[in-house]
PDB file of N, CA and C in Angstrom:
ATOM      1  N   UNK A   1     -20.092 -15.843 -60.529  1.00  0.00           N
ATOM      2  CA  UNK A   1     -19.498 -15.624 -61.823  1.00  0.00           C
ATOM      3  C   UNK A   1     -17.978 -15.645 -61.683  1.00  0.00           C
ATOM      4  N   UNK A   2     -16.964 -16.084 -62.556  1.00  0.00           N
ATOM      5  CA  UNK A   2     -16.001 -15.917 -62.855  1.00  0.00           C
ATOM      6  C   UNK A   2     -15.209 -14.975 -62.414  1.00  0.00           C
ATOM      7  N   UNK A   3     -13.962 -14.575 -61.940  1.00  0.00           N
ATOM      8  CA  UNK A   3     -13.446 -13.280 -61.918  1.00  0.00           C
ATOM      9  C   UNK A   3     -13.382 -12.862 -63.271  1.00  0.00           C
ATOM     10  N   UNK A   4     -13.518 -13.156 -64.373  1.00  0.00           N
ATOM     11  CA  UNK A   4     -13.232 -12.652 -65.508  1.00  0.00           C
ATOM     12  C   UNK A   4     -14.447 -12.157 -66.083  1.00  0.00           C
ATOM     13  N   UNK A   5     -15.478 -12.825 -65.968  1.00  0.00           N
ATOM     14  CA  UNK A   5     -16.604 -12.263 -65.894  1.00  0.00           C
ATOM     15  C   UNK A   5     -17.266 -13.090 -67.376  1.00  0.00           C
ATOM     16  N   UNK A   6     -16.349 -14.687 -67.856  1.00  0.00           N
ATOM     17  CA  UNK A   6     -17.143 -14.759 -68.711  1.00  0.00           C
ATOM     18  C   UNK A   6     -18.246 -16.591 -68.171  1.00  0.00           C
ATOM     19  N   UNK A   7     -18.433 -16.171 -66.590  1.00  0.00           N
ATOM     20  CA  UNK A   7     -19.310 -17.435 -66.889  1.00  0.00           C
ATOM     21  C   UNK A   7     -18.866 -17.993 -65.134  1.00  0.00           C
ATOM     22  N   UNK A   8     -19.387 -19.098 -65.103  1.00  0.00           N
ATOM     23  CA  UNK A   8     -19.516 -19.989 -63.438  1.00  0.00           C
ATOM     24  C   UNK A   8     -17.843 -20.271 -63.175  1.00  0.00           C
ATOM     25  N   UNK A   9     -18.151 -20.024 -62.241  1.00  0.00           N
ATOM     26  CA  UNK A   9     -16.752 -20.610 -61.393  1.00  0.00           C
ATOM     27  C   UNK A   9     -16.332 -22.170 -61.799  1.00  0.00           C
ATOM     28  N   UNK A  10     -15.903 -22.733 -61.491  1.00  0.00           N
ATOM     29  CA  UNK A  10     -15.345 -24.373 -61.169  1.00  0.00           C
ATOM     30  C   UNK A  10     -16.505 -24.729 -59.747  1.00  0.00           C
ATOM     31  N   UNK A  11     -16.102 -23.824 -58.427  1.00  0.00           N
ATOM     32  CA  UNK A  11     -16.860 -24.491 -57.391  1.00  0.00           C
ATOM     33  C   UNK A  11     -18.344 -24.170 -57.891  1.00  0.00           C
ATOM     34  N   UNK A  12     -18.790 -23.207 -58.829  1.00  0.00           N
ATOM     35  CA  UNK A  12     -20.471 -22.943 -58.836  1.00  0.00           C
ATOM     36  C   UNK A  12     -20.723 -24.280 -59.832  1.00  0.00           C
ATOM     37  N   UNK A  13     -19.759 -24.488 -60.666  1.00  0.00           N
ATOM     38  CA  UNK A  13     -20.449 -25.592 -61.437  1.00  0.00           C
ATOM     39  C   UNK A  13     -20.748 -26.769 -60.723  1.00  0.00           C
ATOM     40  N   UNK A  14     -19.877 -26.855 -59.934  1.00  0.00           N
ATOM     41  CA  UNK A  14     -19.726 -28.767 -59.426  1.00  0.00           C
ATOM     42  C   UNK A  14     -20.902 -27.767 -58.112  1.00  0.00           C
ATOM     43  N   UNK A  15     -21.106 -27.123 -57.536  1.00  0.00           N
ATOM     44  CA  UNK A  15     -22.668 -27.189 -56.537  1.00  0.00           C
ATOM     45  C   UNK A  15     -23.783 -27.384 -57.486  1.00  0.00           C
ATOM     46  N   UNK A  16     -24.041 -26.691 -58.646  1.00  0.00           N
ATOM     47  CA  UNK A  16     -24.473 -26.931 -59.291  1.00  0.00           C
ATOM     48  C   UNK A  16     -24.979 -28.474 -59.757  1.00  0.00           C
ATOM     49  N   UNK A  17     -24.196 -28.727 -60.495  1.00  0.00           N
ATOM     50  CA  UNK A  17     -24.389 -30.062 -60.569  1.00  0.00           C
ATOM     51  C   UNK A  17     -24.416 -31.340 -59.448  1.00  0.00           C
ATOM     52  N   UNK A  18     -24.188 -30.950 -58.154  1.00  0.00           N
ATOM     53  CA  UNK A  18     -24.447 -31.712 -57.416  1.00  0.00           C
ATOM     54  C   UNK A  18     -25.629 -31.462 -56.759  1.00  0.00           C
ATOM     55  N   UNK A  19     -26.059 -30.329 -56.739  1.00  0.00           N
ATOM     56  CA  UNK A  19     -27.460 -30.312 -56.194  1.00  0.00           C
ATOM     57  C   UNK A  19     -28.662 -30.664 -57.137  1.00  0.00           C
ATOM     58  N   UNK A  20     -28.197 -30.680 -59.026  1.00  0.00           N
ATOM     59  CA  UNK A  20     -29.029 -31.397 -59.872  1.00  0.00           C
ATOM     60  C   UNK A  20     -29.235 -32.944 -59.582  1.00  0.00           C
ATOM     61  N   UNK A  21     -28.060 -33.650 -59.006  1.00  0.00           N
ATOM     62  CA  UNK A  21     -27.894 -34.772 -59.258  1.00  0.00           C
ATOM     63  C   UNK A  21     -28.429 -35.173 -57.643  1.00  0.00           C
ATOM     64  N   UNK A  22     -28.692 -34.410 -56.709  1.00  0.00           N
ATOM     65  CA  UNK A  22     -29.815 -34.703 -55.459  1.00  0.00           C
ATOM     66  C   UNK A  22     -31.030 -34.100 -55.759  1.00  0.00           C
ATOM     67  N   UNK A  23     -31.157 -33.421 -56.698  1.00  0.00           N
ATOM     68  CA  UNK A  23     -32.786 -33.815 -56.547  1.00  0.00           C
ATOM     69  C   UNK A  23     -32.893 -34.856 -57.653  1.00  0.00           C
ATOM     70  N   UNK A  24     -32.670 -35.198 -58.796  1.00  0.00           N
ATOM     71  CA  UNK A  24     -32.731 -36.265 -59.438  1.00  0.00           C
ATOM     72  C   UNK A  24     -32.898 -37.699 -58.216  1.00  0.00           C
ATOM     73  N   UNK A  25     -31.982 -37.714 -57.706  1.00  0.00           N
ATOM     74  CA  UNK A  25     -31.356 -39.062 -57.032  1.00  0.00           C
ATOM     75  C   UNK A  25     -31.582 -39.142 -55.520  1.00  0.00           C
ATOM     76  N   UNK A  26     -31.784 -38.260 -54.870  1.00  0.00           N
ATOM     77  CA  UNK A  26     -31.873 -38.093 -53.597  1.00  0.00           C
ATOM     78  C   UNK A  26     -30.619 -38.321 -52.835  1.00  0.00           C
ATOM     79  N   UNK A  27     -30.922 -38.162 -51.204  1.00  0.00           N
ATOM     80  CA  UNK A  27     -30.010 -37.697 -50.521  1.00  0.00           C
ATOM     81  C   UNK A  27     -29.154 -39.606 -50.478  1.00  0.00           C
ATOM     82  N   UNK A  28     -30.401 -40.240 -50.135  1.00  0.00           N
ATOM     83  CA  UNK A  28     -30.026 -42.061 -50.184  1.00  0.00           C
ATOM     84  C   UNK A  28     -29.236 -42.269 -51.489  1.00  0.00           C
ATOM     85  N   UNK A  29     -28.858 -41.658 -52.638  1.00  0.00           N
ATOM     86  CA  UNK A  29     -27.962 -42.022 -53.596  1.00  0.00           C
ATOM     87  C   UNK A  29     -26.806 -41.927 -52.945  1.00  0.00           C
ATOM     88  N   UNK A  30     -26.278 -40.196 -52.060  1.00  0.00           N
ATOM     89  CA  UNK A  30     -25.058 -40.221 -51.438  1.00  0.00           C
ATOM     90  C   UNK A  30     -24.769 -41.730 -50.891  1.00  0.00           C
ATOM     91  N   UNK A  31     -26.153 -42.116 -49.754  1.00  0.00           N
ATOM     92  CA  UNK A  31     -25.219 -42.792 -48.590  1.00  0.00           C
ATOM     93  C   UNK A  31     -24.962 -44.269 -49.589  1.00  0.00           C
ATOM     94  N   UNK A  32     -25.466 -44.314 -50.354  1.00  0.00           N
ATOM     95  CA  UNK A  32     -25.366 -45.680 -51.009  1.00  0.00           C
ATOM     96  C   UNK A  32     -23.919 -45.643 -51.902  1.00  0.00           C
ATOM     97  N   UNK A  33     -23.795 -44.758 -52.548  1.00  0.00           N
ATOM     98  CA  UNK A  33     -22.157 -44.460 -53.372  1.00  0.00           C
ATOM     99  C   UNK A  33     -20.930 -44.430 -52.216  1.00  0.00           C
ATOM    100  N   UNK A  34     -21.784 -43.561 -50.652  1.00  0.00           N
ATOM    101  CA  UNK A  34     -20.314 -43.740 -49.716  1.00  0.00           C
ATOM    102  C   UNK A  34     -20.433 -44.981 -48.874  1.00  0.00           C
ATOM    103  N   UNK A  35     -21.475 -45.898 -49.032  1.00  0.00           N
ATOM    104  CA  UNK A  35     -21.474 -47.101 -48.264  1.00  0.00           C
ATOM    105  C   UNK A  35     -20.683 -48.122 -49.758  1.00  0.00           C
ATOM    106  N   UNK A  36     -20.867 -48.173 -50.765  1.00  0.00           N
ATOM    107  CA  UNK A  36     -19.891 -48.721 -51.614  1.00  0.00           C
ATOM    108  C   UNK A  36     -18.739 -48.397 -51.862  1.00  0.00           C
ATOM    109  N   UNK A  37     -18.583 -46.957 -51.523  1.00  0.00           N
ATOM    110  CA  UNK A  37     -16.950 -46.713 -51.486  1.00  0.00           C
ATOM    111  C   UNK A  37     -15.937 -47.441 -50.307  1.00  0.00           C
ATOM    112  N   UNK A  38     -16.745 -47.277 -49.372  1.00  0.00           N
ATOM    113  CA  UNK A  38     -16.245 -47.646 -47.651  1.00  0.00           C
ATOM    114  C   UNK A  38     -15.719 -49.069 -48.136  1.00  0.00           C
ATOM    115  N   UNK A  39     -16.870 -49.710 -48.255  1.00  0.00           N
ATOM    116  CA  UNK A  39     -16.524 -51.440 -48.320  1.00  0.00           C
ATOM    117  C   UNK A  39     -15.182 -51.985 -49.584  1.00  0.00           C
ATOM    118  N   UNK A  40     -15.184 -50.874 -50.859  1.00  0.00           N
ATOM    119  CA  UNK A  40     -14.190 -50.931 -51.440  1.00  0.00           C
ATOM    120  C   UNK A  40     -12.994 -50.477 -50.887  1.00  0.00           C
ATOM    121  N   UNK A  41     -13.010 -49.477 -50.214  1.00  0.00           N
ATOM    122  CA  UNK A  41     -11.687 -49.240 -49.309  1.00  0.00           C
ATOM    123  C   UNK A  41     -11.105 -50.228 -48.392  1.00  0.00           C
ATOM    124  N   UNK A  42     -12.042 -50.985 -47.654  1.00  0.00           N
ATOM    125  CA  UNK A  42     -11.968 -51.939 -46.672  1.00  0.00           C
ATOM    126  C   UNK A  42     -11.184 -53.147 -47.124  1.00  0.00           C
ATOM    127  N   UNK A  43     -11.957 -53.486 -48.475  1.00  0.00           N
ATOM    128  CA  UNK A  43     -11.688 -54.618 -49.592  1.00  0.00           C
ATOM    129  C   UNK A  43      -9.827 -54.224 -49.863  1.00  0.00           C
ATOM    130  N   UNK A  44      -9.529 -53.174 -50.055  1.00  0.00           N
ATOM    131  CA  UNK A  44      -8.195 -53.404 -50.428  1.00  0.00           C
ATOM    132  C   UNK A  44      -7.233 -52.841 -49.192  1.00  0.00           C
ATOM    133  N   UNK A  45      -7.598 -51.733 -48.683  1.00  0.00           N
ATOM    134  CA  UNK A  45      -6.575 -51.220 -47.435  1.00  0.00           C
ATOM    135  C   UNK A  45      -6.422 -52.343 -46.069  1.00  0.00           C
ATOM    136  N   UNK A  46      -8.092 -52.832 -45.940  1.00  0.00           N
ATOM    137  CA  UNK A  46      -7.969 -53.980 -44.692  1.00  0.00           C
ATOM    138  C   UNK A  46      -8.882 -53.023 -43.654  1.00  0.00           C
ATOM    139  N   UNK A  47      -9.213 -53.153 -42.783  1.00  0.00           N
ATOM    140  CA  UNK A  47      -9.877 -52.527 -41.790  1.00  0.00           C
ATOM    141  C   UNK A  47      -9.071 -51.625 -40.537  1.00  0.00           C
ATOM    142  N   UNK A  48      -7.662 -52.082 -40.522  1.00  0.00           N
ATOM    143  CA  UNK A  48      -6.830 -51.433 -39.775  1.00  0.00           C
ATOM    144  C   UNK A  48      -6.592 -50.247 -40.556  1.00  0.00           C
ATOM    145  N   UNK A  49      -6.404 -49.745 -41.751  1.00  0.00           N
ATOM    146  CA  UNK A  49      -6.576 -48.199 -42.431  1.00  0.00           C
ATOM    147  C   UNK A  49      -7.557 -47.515 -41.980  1.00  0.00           C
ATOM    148  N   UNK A  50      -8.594 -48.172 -41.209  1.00  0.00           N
ATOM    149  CA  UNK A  50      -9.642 -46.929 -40.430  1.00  0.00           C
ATOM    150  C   UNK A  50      -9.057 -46.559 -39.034  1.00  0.00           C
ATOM    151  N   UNK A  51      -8.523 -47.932 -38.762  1.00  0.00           N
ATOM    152  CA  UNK A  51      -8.321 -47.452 -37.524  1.00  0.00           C
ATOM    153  C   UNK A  51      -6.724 -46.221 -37.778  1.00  0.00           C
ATOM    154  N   UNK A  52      -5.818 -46.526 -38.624  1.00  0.00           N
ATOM    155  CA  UNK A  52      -4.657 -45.492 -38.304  1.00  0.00           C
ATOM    156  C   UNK A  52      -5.523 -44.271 -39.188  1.00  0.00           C
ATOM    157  N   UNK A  53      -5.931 -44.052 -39.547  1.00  0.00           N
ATOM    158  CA  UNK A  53      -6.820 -42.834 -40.125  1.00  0.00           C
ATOM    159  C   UNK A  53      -7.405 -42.202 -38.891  1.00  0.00           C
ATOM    160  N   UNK A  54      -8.165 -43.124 -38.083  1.00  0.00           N
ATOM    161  CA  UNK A  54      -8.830 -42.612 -37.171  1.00  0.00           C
ATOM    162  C   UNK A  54      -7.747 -42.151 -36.504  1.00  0.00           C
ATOM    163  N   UNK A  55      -7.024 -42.519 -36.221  1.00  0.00           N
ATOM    164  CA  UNK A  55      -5.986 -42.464 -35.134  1.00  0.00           C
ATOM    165  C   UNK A  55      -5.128 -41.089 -35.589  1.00  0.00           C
ATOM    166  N   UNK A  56      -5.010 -40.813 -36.473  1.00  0.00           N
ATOM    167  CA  UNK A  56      -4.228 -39.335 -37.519  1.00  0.00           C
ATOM    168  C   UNK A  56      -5.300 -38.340 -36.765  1.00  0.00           C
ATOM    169  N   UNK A  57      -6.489 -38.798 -37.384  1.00  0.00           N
ATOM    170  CA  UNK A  57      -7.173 -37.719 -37.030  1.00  0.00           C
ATOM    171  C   UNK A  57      -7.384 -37.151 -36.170  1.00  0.00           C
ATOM    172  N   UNK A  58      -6.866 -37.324 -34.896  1.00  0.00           N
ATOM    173  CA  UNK A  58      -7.253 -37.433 -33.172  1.00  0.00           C
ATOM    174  C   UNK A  58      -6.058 -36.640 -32.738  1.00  0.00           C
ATOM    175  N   UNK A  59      -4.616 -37.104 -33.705  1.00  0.00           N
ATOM    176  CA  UNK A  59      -3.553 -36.263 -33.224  1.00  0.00           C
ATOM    177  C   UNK A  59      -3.911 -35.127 -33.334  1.00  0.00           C
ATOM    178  N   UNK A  60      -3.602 -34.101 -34.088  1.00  0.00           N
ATOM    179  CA  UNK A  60      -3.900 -32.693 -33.753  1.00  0.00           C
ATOM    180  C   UNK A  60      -4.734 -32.381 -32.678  1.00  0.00           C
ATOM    181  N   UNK A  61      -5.707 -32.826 -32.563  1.00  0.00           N
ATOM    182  CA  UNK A  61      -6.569 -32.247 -31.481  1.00  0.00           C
ATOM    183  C   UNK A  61      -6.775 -32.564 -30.122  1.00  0.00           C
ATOM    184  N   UNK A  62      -5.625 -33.878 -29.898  1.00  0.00           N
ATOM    185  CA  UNK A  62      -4.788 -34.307 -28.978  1.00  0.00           C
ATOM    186  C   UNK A  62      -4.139 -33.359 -28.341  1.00  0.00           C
ATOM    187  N   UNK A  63      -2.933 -33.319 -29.525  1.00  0.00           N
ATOM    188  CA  UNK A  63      -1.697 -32.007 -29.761  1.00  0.00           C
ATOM    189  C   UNK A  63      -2.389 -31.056 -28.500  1.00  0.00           C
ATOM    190  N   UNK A  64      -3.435 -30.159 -29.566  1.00  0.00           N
ATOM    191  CA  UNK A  64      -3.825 -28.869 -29.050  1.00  0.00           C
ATOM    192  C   UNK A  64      -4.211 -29.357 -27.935  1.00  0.00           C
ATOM    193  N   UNK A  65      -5.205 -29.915 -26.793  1.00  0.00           N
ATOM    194  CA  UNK A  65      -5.557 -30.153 -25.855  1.00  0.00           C
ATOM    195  C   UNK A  65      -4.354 -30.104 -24.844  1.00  0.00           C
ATOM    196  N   UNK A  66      -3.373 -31.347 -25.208  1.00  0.00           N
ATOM    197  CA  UNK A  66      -2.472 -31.315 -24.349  1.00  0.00           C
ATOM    198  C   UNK A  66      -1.561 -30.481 -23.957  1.00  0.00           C
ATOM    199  N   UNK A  67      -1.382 -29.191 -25.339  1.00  0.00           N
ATOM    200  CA  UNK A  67      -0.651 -28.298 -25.232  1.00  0.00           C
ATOM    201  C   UNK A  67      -1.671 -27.112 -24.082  1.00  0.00           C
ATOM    202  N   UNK A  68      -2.446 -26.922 -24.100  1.00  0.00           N
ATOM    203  CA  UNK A  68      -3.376 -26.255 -23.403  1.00  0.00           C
ATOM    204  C   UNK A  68      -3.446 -26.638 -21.869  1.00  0.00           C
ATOM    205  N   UNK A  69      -3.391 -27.716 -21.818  1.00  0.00           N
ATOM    206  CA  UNK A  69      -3.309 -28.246 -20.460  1.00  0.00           C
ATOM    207  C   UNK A  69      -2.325 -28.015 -19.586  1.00  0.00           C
ATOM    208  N   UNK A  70      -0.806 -27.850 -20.077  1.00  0.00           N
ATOM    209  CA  UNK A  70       0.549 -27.426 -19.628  1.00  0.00           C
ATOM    210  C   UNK A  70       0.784 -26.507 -19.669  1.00  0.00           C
TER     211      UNK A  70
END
């Protein structure tokens, strides 16, 4: 409930409605909306945006490792 107390949160609604919209649709609706998103991303960023994405993502935990090591 709300802190105010008149009704669902923002995050209870959207679980809400996303767990209506998996059992309606199943779990294969996700991978099919994020396998069409992917290929639209691909379509305009290029395939090297995964790789420097990937590559972002690795720093920090690079970072921390290497800082740990010294």
């Amino acid at each position: 409930m709300s802190q105010d107390g008149s009704g669902m949160t923002v995050r209870e609604a959207g679980k809400k409605g996303g767990d209506i919209v998996k059992s309606r649709y199943g779990p294969q609706f996700y991978a099919e909306i994020g396998r069409k998103g992917g290929e639209s991303t691909k379509r305009r960023h290029g395939s090297e945006f995964y790789e420097q994405i990937g590559h972002k993502g690795g720093q920090h935990n690079k970072r921390s490792v290497d800082e740990l090591a010294s």
